[in-house]
PDB file of N, CA and C in Angstrom:
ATOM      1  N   UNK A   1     -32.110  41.627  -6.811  1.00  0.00           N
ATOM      2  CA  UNK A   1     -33.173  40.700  -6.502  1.00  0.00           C
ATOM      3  C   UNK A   1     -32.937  39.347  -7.175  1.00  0.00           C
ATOM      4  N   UNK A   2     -32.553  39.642  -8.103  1.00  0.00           N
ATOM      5  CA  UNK A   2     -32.123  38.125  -9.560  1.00  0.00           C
ATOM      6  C   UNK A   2     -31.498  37.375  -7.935  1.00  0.00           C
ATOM      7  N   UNK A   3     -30.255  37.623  -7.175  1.00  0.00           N
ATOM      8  CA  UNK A   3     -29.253  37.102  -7.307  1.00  0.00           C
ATOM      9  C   UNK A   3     -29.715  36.589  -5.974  1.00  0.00           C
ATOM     10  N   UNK A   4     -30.449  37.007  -5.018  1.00  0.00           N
ATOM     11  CA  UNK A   4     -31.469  36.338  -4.073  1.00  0.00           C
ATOM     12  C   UNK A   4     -31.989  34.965  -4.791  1.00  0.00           C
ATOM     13  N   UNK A   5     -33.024  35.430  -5.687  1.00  0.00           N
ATOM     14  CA  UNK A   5     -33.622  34.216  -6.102  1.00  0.00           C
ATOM     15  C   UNK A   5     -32.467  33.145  -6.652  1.00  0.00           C
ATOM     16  N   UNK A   6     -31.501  33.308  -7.472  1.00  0.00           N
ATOM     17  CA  UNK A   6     -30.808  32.440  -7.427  1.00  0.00           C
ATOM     18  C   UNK A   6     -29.904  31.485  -6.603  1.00  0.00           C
ATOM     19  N   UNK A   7     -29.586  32.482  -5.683  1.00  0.00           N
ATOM     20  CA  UNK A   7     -29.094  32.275  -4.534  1.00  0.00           C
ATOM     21  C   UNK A   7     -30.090  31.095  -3.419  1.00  0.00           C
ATOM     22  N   UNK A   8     -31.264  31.037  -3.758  1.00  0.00           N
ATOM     23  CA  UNK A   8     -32.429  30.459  -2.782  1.00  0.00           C
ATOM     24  C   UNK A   8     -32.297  29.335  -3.345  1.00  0.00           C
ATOM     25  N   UNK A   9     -32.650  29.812  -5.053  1.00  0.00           N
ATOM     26  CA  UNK A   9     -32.522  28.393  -5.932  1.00  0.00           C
ATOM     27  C   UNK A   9     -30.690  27.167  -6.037  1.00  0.00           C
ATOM     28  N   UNK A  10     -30.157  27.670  -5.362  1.00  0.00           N
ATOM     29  CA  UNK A  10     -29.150  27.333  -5.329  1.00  0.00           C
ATOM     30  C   UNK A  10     -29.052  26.446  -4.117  1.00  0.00           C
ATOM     31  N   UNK A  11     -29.297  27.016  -2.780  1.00  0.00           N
ATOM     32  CA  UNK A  11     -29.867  26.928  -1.431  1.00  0.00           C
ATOM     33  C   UNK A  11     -30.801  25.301  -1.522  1.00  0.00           C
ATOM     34  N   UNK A  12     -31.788  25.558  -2.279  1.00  0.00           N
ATOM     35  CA  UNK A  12     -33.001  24.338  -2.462  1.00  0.00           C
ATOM     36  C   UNK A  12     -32.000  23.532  -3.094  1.00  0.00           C
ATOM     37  N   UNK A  13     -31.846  23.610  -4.153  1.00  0.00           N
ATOM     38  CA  UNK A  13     -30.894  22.332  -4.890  1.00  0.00           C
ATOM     39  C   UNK A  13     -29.837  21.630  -4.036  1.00  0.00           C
ATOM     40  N   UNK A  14     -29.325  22.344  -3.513  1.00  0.00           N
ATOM     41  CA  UNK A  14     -28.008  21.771  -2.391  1.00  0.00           C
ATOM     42  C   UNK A  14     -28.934  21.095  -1.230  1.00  0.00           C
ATOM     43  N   UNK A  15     -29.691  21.221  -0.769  1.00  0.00           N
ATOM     44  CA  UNK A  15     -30.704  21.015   0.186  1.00  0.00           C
ATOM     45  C   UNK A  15     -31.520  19.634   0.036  1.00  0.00           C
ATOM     46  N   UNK A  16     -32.298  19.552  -1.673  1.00  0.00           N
ATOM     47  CA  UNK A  16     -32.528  18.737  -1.925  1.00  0.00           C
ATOM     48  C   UNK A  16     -31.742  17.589  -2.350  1.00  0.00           C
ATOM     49  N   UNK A  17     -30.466  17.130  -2.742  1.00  0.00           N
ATOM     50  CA  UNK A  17     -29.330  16.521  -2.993  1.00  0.00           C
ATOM     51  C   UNK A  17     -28.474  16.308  -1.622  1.00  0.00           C
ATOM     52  N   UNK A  18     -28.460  16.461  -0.417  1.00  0.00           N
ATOM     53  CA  UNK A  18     -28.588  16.483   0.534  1.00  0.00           C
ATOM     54  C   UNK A  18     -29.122  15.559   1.714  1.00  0.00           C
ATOM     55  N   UNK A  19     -30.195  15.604   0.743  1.00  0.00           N
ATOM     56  CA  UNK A  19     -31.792  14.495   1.596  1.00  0.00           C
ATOM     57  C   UNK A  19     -31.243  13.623   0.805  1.00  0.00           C
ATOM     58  N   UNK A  20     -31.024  13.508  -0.345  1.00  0.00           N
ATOM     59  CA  UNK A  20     -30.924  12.287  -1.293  1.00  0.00           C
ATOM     60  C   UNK A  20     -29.728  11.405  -0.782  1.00  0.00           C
ATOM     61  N   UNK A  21     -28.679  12.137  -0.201  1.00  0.00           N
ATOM     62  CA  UNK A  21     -27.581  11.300  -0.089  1.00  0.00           C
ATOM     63  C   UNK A  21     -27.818  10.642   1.431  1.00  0.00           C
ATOM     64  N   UNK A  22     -28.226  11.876   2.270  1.00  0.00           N
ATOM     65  CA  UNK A  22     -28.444  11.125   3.303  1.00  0.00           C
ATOM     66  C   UNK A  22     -29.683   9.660   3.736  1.00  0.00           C
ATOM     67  N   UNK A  23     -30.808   9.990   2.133  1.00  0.00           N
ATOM     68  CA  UNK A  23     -32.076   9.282   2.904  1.00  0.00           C
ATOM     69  C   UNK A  23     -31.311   8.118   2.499  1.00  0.00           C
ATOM     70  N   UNK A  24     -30.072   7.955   1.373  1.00  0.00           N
ATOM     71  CA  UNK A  24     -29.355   6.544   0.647  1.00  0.00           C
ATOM     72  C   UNK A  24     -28.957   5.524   2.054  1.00  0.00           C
ATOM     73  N   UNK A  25     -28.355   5.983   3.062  1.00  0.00           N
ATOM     74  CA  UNK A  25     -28.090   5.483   3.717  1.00  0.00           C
ATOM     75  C   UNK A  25     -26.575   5.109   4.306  1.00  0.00           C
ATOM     76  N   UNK A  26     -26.061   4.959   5.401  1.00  0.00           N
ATOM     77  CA  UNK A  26     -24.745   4.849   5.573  1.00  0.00           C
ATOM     78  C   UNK A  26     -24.100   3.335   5.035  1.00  0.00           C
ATOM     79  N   UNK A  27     -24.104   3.257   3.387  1.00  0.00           N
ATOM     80  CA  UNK A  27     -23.881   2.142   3.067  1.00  0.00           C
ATOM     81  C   UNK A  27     -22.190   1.859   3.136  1.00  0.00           C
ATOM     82  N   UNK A  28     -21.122   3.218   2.923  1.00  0.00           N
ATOM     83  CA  UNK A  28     -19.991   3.035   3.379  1.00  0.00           C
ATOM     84  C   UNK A  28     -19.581   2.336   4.533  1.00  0.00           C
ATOM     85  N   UNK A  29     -20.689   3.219   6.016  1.00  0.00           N
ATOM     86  CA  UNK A  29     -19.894   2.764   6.822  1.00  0.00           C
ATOM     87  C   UNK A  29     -20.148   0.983   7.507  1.00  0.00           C
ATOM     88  N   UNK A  30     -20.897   0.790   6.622  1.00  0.00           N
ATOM     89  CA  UNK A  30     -21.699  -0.714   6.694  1.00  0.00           C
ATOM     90  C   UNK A  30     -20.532  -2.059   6.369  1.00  0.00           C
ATOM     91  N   UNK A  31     -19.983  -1.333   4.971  1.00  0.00           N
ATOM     92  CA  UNK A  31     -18.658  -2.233   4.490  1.00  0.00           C
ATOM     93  C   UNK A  31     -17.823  -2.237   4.692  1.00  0.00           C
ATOM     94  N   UNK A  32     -17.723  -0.737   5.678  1.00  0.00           N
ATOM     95  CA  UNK A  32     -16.472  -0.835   6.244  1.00  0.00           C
ATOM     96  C   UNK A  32     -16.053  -1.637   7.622  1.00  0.00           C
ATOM     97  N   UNK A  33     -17.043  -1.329   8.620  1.00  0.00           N
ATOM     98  CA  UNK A  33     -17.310  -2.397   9.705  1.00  0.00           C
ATOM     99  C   UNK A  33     -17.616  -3.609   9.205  1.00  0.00           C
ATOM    100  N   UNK A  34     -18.090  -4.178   7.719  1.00  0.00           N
ATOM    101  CA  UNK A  34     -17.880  -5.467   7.862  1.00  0.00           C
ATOM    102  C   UNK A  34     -17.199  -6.265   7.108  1.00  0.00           C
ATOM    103  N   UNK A  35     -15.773  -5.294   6.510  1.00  0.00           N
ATOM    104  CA  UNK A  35     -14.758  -5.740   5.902  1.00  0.00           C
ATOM    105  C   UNK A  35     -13.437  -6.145   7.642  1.00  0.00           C
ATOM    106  N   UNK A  36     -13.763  -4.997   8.225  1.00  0.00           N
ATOM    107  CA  UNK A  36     -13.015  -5.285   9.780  1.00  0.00           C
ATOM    108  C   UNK A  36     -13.473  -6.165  10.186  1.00  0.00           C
ATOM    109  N   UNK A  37     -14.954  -7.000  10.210  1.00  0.00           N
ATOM    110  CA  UNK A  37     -15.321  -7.912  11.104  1.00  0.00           C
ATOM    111  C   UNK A  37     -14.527  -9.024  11.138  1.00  0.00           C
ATOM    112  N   UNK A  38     -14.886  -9.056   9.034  1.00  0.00           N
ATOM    113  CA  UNK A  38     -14.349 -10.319   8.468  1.00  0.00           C
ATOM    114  C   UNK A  38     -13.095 -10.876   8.688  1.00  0.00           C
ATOM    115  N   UNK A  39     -11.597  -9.557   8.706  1.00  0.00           N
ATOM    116  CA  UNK A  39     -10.707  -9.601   8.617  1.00  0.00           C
ATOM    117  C   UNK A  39     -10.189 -10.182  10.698  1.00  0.00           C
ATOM    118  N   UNK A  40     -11.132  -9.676  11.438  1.00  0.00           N
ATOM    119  CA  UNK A  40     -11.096 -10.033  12.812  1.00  0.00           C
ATOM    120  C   UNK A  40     -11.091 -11.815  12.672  1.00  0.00           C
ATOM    121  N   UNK A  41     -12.451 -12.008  12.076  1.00  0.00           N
ATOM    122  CA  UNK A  41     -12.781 -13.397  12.171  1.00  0.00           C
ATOM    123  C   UNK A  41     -11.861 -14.549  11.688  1.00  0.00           C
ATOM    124  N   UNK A  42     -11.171 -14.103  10.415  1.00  0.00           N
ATOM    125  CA  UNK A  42     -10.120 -14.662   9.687  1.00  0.00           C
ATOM    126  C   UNK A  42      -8.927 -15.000  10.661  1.00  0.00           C
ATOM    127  N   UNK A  43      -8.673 -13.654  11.194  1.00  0.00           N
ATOM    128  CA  UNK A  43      -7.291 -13.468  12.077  1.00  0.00           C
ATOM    129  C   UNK A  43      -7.474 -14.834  13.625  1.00  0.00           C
ATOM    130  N   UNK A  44      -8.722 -14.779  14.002  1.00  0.00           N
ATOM    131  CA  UNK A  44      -9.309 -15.367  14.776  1.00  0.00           C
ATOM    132  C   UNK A  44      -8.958 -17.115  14.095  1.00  0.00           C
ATOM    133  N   UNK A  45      -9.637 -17.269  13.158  1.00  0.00           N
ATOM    134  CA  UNK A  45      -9.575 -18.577  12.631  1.00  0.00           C
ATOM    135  C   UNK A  45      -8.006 -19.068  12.396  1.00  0.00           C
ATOM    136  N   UNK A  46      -7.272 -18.085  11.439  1.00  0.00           N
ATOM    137  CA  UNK A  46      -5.834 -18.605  11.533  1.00  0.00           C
ATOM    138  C   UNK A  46      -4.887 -18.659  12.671  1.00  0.00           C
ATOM    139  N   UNK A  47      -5.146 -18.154  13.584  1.00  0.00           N
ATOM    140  CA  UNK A  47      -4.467 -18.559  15.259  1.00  0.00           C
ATOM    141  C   UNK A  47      -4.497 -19.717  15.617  1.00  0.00           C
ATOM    142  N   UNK A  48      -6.143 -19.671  15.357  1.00  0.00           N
ATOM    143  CA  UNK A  48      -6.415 -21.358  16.026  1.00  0.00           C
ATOM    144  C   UNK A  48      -5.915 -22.679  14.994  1.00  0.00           C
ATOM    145  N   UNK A  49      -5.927 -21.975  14.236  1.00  0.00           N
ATOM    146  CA  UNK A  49      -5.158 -23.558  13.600  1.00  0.00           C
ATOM    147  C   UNK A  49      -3.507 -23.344  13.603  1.00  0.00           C
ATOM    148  N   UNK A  50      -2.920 -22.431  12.852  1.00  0.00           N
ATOM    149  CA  UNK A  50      -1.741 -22.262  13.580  1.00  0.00           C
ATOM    150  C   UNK A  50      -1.305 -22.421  14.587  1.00  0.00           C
ATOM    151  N   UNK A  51      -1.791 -21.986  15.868  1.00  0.00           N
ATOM    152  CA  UNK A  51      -1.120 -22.219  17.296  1.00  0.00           C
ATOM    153  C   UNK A  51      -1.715 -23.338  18.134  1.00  0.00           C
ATOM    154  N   UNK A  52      -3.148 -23.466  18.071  1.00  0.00           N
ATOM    155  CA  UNK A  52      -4.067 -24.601  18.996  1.00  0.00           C
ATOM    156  C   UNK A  52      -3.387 -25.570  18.220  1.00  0.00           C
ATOM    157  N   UNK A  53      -4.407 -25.822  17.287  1.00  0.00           N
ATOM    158  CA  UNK A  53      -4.232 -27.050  16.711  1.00  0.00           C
ATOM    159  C   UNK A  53      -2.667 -27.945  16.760  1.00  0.00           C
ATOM    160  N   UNK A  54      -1.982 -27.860  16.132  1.00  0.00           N
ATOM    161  CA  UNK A  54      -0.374 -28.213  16.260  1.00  0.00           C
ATOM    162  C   UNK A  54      -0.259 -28.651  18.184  1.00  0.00           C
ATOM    163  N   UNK A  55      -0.707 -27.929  18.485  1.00  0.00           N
ATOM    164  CA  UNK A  55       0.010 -28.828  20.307  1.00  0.00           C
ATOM    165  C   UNK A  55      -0.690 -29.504  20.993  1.00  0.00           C
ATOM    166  N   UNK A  56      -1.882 -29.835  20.144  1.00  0.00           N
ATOM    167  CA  UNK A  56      -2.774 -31.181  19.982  1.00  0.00           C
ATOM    168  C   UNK A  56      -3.131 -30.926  21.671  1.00  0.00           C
ATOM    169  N   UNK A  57      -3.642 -32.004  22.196  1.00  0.00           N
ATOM    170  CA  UNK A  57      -4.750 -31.916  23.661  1.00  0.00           C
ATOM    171  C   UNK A  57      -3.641 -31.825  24.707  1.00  0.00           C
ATOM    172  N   UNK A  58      -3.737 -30.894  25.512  1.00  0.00           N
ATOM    173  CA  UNK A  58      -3.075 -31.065  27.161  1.00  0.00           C
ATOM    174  C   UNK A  58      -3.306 -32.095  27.806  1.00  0.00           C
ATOM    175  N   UNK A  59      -2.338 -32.605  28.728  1.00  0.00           N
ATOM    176  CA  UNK A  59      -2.801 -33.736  29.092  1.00  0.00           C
ATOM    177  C   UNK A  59      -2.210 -33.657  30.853  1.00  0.00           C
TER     178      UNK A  59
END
């Protein structure tokens, strides 16, 4: 019987720690999409001055 109740109490603890991590929030996957954004936007910005810029206006 002990090893029920511990077993339950074991059950609740994992359960409650659980809620805790999940109610925290998906703050990983937050920095991770907006370490990619950044690195998009960058990649974005150095093209355009590297390649646009330099062959100056079509004419």
């Amino acid at each position: 019987m002990a090893d029920t109740d511990t077993e339950s109490e074991r059950q609740d603890a994992d359960d409650r720690r659980v809620d805790e991590i999940v109610g925290a929030g998906p703050s990983g996957a937050f920095a991770v999409a907006g370490v990619a954004t950044a690195i998009v936007v960058a990649l974005y910005v150095i093209f355009y001055l590297v390649v646009y810029l330099p062959r100056g206006a079509v004419q």
